[in-house]
PDB file of N, CA and C in Angstrom:
ATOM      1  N   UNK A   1      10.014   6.949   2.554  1.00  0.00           N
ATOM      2  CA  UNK A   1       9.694   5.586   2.195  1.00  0.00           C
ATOM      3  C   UNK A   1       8.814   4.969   3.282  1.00  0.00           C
ATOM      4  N   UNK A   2       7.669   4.151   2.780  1.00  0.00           N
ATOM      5  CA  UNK A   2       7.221   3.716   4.088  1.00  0.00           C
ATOM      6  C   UNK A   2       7.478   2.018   4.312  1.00  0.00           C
ATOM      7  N   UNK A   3       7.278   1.933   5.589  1.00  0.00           N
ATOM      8  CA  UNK A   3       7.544   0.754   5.825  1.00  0.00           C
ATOM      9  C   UNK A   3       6.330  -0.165   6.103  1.00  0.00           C
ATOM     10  N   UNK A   4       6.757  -1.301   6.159  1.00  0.00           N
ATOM     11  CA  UNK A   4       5.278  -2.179   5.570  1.00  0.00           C
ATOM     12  C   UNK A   4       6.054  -3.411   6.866  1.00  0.00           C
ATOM     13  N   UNK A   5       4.886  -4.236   7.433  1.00  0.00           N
ATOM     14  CA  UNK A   5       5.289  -5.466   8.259  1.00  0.00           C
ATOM     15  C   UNK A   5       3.884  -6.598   7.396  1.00  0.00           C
ATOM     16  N   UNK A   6       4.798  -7.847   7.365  1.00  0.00           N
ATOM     17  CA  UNK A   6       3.885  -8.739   7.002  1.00  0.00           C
ATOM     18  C   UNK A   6       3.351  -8.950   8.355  1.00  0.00           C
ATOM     19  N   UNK A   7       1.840  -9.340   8.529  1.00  0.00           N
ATOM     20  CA  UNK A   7       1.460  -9.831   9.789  1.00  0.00           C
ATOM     21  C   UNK A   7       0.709 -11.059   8.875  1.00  0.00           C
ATOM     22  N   UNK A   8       1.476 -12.276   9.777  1.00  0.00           N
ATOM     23  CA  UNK A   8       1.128 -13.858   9.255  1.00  0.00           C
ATOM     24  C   UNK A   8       0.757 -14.468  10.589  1.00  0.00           C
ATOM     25  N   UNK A   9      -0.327 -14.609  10.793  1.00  0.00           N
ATOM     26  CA  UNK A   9      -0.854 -15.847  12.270  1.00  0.00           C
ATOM     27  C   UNK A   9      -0.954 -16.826  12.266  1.00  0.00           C
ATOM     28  N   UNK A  10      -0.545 -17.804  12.715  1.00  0.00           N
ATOM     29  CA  UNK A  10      -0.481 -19.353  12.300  1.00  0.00           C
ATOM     30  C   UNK A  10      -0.511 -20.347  11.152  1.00  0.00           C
ATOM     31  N   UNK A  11       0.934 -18.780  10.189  1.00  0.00           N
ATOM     32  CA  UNK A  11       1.391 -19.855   8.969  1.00  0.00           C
ATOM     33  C   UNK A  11      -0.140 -19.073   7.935  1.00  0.00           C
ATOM     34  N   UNK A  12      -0.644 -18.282   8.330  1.00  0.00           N
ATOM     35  CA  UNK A  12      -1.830 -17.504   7.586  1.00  0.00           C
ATOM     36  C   UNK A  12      -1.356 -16.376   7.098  1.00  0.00           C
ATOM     37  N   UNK A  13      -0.933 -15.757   5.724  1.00  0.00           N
ATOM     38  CA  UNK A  13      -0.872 -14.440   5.535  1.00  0.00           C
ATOM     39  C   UNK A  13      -1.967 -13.608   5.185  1.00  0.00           C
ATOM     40  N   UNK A  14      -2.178 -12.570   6.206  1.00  0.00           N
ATOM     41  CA  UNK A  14      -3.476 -12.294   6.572  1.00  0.00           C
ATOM     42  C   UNK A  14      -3.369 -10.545   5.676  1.00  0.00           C
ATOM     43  N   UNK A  15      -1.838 -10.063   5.649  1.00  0.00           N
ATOM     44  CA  UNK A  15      -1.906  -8.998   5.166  1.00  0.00           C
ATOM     45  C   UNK A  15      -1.011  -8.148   5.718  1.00  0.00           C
ATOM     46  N   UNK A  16      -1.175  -6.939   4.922  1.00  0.00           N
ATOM     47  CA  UNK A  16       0.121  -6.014   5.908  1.00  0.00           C
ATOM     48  C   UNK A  16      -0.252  -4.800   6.723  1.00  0.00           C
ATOM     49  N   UNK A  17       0.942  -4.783   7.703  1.00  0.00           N
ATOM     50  CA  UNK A  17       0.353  -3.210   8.133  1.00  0.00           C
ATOM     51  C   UNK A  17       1.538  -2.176   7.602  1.00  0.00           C
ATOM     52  N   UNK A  18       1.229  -1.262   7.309  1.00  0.00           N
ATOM     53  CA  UNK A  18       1.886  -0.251   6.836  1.00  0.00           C
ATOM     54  C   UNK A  18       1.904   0.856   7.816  1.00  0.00           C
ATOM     55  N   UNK A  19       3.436   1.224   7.976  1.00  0.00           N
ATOM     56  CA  UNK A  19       3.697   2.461   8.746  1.00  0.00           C
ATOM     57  C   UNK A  19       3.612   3.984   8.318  1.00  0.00           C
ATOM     58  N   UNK A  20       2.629   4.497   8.981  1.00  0.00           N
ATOM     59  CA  UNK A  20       2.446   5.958   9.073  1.00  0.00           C
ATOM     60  C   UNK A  20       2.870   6.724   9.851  1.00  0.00           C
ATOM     61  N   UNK A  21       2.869   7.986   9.882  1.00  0.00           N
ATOM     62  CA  UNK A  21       3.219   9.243  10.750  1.00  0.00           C
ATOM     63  C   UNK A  21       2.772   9.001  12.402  1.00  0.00           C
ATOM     64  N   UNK A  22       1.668   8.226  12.285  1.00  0.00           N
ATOM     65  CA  UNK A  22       1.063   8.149  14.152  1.00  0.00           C
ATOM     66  C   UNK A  22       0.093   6.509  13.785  1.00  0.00           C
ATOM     67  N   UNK A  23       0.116   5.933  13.095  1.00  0.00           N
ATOM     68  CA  UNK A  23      -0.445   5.196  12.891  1.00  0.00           C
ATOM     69  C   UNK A  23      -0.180   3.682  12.146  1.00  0.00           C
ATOM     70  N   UNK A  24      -0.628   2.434  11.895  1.00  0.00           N
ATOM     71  CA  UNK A  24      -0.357   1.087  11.492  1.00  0.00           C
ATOM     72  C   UNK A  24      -1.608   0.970  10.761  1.00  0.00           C
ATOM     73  N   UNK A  25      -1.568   1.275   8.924  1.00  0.00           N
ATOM     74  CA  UNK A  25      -2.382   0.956   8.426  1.00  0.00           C
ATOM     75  C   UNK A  25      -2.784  -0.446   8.029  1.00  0.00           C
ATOM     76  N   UNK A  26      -3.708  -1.136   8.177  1.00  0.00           N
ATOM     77  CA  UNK A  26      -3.435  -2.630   7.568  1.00  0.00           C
ATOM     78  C   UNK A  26      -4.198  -2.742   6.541  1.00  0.00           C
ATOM     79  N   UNK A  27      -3.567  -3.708   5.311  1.00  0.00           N
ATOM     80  CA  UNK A  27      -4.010  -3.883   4.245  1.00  0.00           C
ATOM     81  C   UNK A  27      -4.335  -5.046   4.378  1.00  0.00           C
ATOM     82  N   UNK A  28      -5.882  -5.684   4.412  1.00  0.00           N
ATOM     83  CA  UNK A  28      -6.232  -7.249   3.643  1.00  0.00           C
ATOM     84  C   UNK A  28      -5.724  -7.902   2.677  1.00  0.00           C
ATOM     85  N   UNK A  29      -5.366  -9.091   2.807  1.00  0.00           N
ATOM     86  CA  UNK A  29      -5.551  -9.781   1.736  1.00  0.00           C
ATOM     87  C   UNK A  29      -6.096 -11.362   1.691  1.00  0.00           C
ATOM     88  N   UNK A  30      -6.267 -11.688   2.863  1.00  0.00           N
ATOM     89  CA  UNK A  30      -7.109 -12.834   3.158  1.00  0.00           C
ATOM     90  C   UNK A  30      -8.627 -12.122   3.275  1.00  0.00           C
ATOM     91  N   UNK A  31      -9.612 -12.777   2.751  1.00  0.00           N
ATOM     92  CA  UNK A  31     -10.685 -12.333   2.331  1.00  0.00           C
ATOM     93  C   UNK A  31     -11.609 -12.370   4.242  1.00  0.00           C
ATOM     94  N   UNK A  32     -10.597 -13.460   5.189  1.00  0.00           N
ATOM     95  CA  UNK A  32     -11.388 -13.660   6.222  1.00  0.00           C
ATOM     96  C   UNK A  32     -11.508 -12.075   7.238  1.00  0.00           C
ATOM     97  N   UNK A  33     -10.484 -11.411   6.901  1.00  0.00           N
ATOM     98  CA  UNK A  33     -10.030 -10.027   8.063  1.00  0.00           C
ATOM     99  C   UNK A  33     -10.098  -9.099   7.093  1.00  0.00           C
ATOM    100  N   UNK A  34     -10.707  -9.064   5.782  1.00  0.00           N
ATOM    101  CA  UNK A  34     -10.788  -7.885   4.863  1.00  0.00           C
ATOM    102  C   UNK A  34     -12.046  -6.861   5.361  1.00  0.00           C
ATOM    103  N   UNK A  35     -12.912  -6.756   6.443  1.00  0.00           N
ATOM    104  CA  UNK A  35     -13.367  -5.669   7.322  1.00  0.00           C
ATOM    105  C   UNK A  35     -12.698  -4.992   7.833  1.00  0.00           C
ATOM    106  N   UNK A  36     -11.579  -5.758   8.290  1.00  0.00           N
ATOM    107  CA  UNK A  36     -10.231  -4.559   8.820  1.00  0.00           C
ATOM    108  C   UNK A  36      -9.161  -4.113   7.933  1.00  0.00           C
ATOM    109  N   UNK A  37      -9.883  -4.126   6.608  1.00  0.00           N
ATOM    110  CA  UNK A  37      -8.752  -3.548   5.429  1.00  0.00           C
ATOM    111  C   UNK A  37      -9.044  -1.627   5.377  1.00  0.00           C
ATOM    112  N   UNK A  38      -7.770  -1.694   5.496  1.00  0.00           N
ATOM    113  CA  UNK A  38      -7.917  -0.049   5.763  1.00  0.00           C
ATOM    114  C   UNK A  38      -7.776   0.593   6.869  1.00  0.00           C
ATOM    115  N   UNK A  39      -8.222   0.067   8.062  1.00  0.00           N
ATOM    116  CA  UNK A  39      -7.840   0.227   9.449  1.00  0.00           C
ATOM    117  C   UNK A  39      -6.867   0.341  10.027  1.00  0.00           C
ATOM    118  N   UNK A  40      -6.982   1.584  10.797  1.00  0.00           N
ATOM    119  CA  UNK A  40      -5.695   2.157  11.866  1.00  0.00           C
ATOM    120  C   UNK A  40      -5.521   1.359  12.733  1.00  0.00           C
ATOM    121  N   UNK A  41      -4.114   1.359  13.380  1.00  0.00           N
ATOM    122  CA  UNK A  41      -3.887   0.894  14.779  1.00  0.00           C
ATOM    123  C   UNK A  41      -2.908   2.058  15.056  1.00  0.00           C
ATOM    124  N   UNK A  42      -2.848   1.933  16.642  1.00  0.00           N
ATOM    125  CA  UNK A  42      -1.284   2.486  17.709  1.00  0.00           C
ATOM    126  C   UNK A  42      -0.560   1.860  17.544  1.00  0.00           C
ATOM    127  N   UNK A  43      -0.549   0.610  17.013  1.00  0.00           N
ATOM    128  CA  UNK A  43       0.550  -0.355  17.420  1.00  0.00           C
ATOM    129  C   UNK A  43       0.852  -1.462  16.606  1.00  0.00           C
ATOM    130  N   UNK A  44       1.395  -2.056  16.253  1.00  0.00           N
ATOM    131  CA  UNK A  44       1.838  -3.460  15.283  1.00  0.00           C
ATOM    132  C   UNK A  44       1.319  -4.440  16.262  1.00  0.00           C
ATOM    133  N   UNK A  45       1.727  -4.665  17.332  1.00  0.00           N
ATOM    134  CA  UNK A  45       1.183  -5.269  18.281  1.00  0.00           C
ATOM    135  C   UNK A  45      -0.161  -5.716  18.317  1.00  0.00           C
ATOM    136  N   UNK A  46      -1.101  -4.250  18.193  1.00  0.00           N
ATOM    137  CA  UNK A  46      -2.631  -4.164  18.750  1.00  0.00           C
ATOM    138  C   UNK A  46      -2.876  -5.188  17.047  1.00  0.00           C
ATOM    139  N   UNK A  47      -2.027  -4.313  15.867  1.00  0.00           N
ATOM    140  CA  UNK A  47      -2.778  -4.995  14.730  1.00  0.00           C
ATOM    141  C   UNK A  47      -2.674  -6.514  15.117  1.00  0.00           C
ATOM    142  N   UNK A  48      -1.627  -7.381  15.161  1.00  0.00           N
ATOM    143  CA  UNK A  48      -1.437  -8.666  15.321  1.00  0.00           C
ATOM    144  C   UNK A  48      -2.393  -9.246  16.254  1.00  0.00           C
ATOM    145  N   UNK A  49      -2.992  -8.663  17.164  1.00  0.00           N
ATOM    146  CA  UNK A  49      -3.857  -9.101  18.065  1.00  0.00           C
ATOM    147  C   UNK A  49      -5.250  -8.565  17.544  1.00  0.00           C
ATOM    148  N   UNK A  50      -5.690  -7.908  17.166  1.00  0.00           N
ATOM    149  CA  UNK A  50      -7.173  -8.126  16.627  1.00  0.00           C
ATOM    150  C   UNK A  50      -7.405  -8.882  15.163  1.00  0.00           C
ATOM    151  N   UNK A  51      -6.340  -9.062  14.646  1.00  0.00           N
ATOM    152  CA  UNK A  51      -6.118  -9.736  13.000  1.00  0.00           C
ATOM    153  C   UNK A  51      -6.379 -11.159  13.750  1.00  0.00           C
ATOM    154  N   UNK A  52      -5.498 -11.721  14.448  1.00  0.00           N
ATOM    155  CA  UNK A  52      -5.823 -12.669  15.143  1.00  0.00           C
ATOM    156  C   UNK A  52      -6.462 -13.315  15.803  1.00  0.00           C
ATOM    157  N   UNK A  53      -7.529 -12.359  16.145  1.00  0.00           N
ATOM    158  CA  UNK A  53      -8.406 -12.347  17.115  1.00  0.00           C
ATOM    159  C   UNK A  53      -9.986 -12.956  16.115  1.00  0.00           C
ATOM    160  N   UNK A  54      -9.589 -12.270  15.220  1.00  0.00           N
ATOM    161  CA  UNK A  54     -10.795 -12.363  14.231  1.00  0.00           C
ATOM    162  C   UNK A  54     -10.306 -13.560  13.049  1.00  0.00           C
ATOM    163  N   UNK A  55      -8.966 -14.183  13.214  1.00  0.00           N
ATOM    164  CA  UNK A  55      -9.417 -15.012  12.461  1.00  0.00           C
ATOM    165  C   UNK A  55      -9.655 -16.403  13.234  1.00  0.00           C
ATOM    166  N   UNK A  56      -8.922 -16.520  14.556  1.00  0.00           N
ATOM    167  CA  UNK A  56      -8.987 -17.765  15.058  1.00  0.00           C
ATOM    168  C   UNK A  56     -10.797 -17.708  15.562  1.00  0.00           C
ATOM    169  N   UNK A  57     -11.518 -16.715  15.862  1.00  0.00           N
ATOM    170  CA  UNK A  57     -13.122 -16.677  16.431  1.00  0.00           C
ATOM    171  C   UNK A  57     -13.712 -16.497  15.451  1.00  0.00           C
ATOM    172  N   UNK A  58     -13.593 -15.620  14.025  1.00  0.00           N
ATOM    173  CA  UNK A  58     -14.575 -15.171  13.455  1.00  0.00           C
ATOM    174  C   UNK A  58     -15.247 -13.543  13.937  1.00  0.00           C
ATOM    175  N   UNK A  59     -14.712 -12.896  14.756  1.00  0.00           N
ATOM    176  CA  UNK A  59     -15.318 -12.107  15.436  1.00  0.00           C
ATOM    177  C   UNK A  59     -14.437 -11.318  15.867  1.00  0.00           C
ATOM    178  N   UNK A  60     -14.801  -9.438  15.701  1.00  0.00           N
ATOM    179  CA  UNK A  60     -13.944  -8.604  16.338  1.00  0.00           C
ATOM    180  C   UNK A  60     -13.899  -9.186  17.552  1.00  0.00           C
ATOM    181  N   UNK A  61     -12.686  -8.634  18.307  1.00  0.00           N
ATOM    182  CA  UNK A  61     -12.522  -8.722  20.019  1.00  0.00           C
ATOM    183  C   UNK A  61     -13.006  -7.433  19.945  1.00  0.00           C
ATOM    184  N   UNK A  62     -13.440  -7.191  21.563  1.00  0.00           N
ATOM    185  CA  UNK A  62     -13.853  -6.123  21.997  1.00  0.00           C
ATOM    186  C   UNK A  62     -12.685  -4.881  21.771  1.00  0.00           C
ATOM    187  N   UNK A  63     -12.984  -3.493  21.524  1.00  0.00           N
ATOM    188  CA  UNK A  63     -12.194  -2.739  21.543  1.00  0.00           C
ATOM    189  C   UNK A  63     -12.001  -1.784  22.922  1.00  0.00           C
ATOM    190  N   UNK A  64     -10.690  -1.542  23.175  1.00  0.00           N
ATOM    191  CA  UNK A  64     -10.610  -0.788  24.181  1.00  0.00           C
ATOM    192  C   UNK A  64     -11.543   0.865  24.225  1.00  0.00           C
ATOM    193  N   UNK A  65     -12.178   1.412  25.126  1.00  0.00           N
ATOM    194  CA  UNK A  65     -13.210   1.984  25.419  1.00  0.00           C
ATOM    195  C   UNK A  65     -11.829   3.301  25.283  1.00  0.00           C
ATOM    196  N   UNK A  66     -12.149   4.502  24.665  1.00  0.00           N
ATOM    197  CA  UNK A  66     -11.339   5.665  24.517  1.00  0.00           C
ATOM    198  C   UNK A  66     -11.454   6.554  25.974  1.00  0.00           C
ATOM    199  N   UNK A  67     -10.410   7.193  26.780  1.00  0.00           N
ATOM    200  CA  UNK A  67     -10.692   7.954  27.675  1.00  0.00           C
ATOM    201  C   UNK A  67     -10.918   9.296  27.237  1.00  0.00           C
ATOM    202  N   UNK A  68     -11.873   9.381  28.398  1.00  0.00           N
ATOM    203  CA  UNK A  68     -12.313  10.812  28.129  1.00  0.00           C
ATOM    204  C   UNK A  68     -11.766  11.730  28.630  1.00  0.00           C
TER     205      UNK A  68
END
């Protein structure tokens, strides 16, 4: 069964993330963060903070740079 988290930011339901095997899929449903419909995260966390990020600016936040 998978598990699903509403992520709501300031009284905004922005959509869900859904739990995977290594991953936090998020599903849009506010039309403002529907670029990040479909998108992985590490973390419930990271999702809540770039969902957020993009709706209070309008604008991805920068993403962390992958080590090599």
């Amino acid at each position: 069964m998978l598990q699903s988290h509403v992520i709501e930011i300031s009284g905004i339901f922005a959509g869900i993330a859904v739990r995977s095997t290594d991953a936090f899929r998020f599903v849009a449903v506010d039309l403002r963060v529907e670029e990040l419909d479909g998108s992985k995260w590490p973390s419930l966390q990271e999702v809540r903070r770039v969902v957020g990020h993009l709706l209070s600016t309008g604008r991805l936040p920068p993403l962390p740079v992958a080590a090599a």
